[in-house]
Protein backbone atom coordinates (compact mmCIF):
# COMPACT_ATOMS: atom_id res chain seq x y z
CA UNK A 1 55.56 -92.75 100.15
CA UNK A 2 58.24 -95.55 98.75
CA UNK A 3 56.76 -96.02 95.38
CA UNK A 4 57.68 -92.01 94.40
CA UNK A 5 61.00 -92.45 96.37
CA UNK A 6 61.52 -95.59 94.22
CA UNK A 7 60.10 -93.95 91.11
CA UNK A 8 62.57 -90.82 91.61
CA UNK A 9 65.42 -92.90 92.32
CA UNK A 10 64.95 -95.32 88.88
CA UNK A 11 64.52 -92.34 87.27
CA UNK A 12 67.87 -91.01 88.20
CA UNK A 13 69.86 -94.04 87.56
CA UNK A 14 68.14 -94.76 84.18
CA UNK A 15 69.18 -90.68 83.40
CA UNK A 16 72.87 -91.55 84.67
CA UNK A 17 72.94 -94.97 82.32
CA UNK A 18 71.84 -93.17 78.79
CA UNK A 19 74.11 -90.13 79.37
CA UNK A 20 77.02 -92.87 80.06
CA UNK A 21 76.02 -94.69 77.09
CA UNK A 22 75.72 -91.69 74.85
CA UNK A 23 79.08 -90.01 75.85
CA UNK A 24 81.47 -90.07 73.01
CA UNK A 25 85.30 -90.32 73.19
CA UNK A 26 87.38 -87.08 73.78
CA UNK A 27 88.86 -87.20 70.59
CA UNK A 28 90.06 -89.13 67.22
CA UNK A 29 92.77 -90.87 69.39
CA UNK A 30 90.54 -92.17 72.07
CA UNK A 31 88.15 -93.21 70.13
CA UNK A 32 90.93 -95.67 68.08
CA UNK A 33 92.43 -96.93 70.92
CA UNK A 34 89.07 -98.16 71.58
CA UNK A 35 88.89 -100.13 68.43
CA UNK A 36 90.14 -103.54 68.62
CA UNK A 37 89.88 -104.05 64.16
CA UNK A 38 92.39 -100.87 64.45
CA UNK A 39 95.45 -101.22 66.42
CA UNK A 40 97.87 -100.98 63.43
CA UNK A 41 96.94 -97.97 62.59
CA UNK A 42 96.75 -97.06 66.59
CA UNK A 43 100.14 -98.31 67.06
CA UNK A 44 101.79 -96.13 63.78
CA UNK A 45 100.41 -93.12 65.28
CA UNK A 46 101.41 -93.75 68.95
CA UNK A 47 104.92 -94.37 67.90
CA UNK A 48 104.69 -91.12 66.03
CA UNK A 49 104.70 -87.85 68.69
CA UNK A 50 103.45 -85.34 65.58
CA UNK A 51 100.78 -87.83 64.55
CA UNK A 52 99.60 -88.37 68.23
CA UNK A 53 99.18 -84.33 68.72
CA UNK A 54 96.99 -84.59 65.37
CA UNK A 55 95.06 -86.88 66.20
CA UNK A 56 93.88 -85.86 69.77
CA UNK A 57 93.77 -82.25 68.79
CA UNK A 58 92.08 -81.46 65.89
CA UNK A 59 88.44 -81.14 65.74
CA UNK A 60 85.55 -80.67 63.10
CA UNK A 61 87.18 -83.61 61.02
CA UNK A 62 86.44 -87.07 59.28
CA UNK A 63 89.22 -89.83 60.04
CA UNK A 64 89.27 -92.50 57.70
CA UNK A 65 91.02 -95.81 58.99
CA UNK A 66 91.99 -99.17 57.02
CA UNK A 67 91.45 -101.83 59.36
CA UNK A 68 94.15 -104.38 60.62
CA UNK A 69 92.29 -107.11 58.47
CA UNK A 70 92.95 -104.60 55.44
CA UNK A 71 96.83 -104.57 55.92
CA UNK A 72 96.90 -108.43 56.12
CA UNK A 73 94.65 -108.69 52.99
CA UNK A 74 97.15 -106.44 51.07
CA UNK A 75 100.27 -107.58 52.07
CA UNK A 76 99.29 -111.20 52.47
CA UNK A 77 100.18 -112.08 55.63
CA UNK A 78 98.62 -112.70 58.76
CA UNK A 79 101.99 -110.61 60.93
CA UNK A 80 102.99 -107.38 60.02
CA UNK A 81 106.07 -106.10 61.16
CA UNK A 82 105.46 -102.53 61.96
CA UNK A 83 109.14 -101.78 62.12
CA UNK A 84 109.92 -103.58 58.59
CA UNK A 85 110.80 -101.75 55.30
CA UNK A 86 107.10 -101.54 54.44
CA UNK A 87 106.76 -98.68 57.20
CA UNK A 88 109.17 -96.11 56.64
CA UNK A 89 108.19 -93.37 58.94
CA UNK A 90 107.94 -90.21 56.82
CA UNK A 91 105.87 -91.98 54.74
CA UNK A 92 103.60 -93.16 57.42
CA UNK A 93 103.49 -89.78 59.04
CA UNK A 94 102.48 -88.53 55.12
CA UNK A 95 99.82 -91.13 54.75
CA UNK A 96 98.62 -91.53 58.64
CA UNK A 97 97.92 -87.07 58.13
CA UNK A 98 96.20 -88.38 54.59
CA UNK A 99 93.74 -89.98 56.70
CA UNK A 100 92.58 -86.79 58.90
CA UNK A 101 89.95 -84.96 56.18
CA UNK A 102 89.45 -81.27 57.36
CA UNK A 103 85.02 -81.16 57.84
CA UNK A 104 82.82 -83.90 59.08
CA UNK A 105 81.21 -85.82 56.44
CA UNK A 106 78.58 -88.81 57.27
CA UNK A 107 78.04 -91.04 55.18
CA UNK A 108 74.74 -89.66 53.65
CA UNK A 109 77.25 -86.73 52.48
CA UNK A 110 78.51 -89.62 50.10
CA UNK A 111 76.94 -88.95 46.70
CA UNK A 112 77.10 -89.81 42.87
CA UNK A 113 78.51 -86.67 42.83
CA UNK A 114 81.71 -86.67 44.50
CA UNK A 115 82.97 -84.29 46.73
CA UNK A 116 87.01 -83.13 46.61
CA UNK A 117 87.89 -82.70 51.00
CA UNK A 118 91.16 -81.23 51.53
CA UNK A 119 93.15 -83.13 54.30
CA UNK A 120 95.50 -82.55 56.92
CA UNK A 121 98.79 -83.68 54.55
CA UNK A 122 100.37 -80.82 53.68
CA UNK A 123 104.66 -81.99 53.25
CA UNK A 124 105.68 -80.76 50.43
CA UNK A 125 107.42 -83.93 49.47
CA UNK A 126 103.68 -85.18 48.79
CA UNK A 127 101.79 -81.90 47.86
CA UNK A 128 103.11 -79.40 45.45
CA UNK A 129 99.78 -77.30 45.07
CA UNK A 130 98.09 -73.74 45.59
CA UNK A 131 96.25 -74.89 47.65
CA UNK A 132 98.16 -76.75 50.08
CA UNK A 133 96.83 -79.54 51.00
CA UNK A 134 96.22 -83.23 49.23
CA UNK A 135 93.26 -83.57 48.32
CA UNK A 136 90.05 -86.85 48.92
CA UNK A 137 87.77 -87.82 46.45
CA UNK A 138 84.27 -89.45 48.34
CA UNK A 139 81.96 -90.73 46.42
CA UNK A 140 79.05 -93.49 46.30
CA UNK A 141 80.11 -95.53 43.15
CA UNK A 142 78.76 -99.33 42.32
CA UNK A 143 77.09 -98.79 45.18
CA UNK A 144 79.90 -98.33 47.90
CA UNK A 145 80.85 -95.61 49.94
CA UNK A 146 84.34 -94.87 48.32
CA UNK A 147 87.13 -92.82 49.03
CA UNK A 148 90.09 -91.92 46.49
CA UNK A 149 93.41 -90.51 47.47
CA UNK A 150 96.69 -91.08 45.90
CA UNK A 151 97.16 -93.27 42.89
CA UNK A 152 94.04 -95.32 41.41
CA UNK A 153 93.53 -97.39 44.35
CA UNK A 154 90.17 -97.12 46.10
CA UNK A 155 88.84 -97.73 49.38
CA UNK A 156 85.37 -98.51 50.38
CA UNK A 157 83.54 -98.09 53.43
CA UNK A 158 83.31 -100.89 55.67
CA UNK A 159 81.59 -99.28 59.29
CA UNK A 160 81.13 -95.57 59.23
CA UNK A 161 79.49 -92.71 61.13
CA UNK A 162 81.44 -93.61 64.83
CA UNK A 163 81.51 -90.27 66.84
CA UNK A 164 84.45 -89.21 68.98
CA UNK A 165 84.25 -85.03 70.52
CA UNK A 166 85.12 -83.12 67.07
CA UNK A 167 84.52 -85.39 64.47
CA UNK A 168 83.34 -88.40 63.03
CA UNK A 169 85.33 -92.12 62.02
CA UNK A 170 84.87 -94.56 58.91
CA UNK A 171 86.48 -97.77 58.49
CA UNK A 172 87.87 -98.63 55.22
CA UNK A 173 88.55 -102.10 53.24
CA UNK A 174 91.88 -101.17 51.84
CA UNK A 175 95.08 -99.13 52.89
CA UNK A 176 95.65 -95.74 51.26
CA UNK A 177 98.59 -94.28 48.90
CA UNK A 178 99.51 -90.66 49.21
CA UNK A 179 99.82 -89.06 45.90
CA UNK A 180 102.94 -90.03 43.66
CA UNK A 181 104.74 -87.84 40.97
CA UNK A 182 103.74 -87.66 37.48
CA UNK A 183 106.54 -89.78 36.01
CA UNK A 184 105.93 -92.47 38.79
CA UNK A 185 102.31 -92.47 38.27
CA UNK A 186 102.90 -92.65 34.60
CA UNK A 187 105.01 -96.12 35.60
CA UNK A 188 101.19 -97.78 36.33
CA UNK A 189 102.17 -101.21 34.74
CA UNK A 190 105.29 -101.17 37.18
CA UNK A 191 103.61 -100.56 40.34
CA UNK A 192 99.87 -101.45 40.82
CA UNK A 193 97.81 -98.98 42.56
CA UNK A 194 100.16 -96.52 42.64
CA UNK A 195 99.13 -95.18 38.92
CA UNK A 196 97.79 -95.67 35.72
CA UNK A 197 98.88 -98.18 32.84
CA UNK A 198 98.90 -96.03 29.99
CA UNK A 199 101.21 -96.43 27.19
CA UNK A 200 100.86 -92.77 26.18
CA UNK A 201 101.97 -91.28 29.04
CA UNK A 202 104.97 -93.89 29.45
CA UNK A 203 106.12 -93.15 26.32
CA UNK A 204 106.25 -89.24 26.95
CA UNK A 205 107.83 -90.31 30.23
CA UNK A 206 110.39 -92.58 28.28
CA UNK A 207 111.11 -89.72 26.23
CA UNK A 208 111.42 -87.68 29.50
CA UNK A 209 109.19 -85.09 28.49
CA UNK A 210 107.09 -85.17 32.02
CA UNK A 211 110.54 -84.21 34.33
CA UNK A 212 109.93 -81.03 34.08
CA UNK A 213 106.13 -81.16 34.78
CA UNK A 214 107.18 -83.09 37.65
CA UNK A 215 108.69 -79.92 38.89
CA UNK A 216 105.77 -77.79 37.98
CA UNK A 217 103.09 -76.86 40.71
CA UNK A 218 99.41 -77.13 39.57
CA UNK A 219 99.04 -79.79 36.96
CA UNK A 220 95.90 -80.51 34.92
CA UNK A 221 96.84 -83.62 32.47
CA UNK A 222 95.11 -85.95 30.16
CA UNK A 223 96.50 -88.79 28.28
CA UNK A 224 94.94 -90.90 25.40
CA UNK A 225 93.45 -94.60 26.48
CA UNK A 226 96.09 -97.39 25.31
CA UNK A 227 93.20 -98.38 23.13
CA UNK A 228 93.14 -95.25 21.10
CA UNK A 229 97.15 -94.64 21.26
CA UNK A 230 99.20 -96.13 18.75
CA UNK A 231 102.51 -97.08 20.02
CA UNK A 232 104.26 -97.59 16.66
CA UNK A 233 104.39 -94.19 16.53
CA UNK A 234 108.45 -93.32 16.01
CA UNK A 235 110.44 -91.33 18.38
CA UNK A 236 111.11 -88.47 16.13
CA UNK A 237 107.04 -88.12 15.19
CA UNK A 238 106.25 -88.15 18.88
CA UNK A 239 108.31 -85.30 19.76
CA UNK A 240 106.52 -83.32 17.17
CA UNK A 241 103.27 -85.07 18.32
CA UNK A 242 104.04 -84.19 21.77
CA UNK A 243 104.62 -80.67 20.54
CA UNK A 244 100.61 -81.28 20.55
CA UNK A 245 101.29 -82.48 24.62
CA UNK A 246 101.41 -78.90 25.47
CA UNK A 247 97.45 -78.99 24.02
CA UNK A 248 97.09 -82.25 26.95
CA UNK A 249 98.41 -79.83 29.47
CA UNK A 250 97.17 -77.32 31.61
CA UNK A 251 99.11 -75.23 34.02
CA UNK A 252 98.67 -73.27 36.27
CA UNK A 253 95.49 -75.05 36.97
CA UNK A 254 94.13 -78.03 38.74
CA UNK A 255 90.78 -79.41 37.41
CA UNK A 256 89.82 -82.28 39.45
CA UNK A 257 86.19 -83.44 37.64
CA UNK A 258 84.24 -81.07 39.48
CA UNK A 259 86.20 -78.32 37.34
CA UNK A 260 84.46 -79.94 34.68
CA UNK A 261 81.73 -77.28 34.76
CA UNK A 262 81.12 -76.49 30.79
CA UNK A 263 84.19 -74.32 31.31
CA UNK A 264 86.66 -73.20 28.68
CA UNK A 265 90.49 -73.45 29.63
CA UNK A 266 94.10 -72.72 28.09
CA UNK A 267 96.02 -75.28 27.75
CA UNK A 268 100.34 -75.15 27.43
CA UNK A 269 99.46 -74.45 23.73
CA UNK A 270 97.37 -71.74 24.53
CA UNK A 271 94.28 -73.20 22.67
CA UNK A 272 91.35 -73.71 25.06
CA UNK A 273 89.48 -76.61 26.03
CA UNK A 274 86.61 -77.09 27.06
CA UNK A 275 85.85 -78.91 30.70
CA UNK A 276 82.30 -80.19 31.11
CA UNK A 277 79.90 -82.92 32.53
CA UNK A 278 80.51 -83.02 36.29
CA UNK A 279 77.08 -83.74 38.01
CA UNK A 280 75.29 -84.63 34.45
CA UNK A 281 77.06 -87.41 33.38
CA UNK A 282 80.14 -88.75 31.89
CA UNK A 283 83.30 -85.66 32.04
CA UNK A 284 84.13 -84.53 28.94
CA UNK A 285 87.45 -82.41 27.37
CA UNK A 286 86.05 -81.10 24.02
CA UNK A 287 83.36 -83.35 23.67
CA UNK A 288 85.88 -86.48 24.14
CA UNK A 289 84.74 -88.63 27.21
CA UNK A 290 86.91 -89.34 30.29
CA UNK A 291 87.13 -93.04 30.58
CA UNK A 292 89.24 -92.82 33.91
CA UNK A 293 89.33 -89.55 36.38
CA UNK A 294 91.70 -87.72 38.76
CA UNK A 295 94.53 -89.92 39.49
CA UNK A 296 95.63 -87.86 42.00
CA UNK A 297 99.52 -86.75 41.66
CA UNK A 298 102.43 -84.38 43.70
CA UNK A 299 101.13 -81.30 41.81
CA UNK A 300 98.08 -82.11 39.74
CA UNK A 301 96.04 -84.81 38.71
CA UNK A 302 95.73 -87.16 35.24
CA UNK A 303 92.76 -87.88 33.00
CA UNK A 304 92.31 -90.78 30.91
CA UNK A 305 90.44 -89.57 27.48
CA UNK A 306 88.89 -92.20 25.47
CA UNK A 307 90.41 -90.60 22.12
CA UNK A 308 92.48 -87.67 21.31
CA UNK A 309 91.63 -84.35 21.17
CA UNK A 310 91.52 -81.42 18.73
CA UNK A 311 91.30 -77.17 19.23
CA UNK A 312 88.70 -77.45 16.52
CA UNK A 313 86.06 -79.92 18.39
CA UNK A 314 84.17 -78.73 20.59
């Protein structure tokens, strides 16, 4: 009569030890605190009352989080002063809301062909767009698990797939930039990371041709690569090149490359152009291929085009 006793009672406490094991954290902030590689990023959102409601209350999300080792690496230092110019807290409210993507996505949801998540930033100081919301860019490319946000930097995945009640954690190898205007981003040599270092779109900025762009909600732009772009162009041609700008611009509209469907769309000029190649191969703008995709801005996103383009080619 012991043996079944015995038998019922392992059973029991065997039952009791894999549904303790299994149970998941109550929510994105619990499951942080619990994460010794993560206690800047913790210790931002404490500090931050809006943050902290975010993060313990919204559900059916993926939180991406740079770990502590990825601060030091950028900044290079082994302290980081939390409270130091570095931090300013609007801007870590805007890039700690960055982080929270609205939908869970695993990381066999990261493809070849990426996926565009809206997330929970929606200040307008950062996000001037229909839609709302700034926009991630996931993606397997060279092999990693990458994520895109603002600017051109890019963060891989370093641990993924940790489950809190609602959602679903990924570490990530590098800090992330909330999305920048289009005259800043233009300013790529100036600020690495934060956007692109093109000499055609400097020069239009120079010229301040983008200010009012930078104004503009919904912003679909492409720029020529410095190879192709010939920057002994004078002053007075370029204004009646950039006449031809209004042909690199569309608005309203914001084609992020999987807009790049074999679609035809007007441009400022009010020619059309032709958007294809997202899912086949390289992304095209009238049969000219995109050598660098969605840099993400305030309102839109850029395009790098490995030439210029034409109404005629198609």
């Amino acid at each position: 009569m012991i043996v079944p006793k015995l038998t019922t009672y392992l059973v029991c406490a065997l039952s009791t030890f894999s549904y303790a094991a299994v149970v998941k954290p109550p929510n994105a902030f619990a499951l942080l605190e619990s994460q010794d590689d993560l206690t800047i990023i913790t210790t931002l959102i404490k500090e931050d009352p809006v943050l902290t409601r975010l993060y313990k209350t919204a559900k059916d999300i993926t939180v991406v989080a740079p770990t502590d080792q990825s601060f030091k690496n950028l900044l290079n230092t082994s302290s980081i002063d939390l409270d130091g110019p570095l931090f300013p807290k609007d801007l870590v409210r805007a890039v700690e809301q960055q982080l929270v993507l609205e939908g869970r996505y695993p990381l066999s949801s990261f493809k070849k062909k990426a996926k565009y998540v809206p997330t929970k930033l929606a200040n307008r100081t950062y996000v001037n767009l229909s839609g709302g919301r700034a926009v991630c860019r996931l993606a397997l490319q060279n092999g990693q698990k990458s994520l895109h946000f603002g600017g051109t930097r890019i963060s891989n995945v370093t641990q993924g797939d940790i489950a809190f009640k609602g959602g679903l954690l990924h570490k990530i190898n590098l800090p992330v930039l909330t999305p920048f205007t289009i005259s800043a981003t233009a300013q790529g040599s100036r600020f690495p990371g934060v956007g692109i270092d093109n000499e055609a779109l400097q020069t239009v900025a120079s010229l301040g041709l983008l200010n009012e762009l930078d104004k503009t909600r919904d912003v679909t732009i492409f720029t020529i690569a410095n190879s192709a772009f010939d920057s002994k162009i004078t002053v007075p041609s370029l204004k009646s090149v950039f006449q031809s700008l209004k042909y690199y611009v569309i608005t309203p509209g914001v084609y992020y490359g999987n807009g790049f469907t074999g679609q035809s769309v007007k441009t400022l000029s009010g020619a059309n152009v032709t958007l294809a190649g997202f899912g086949k191969g390289d992304l095209t703008v009238n049969g000219v291929k995109v050598i660098l995709s969605d840099t993400f801005t305030v309102n839109g996103v850029i395009h790098v085009l490995e030439g210029p383009i034409f109404p005629d080619r198609k």
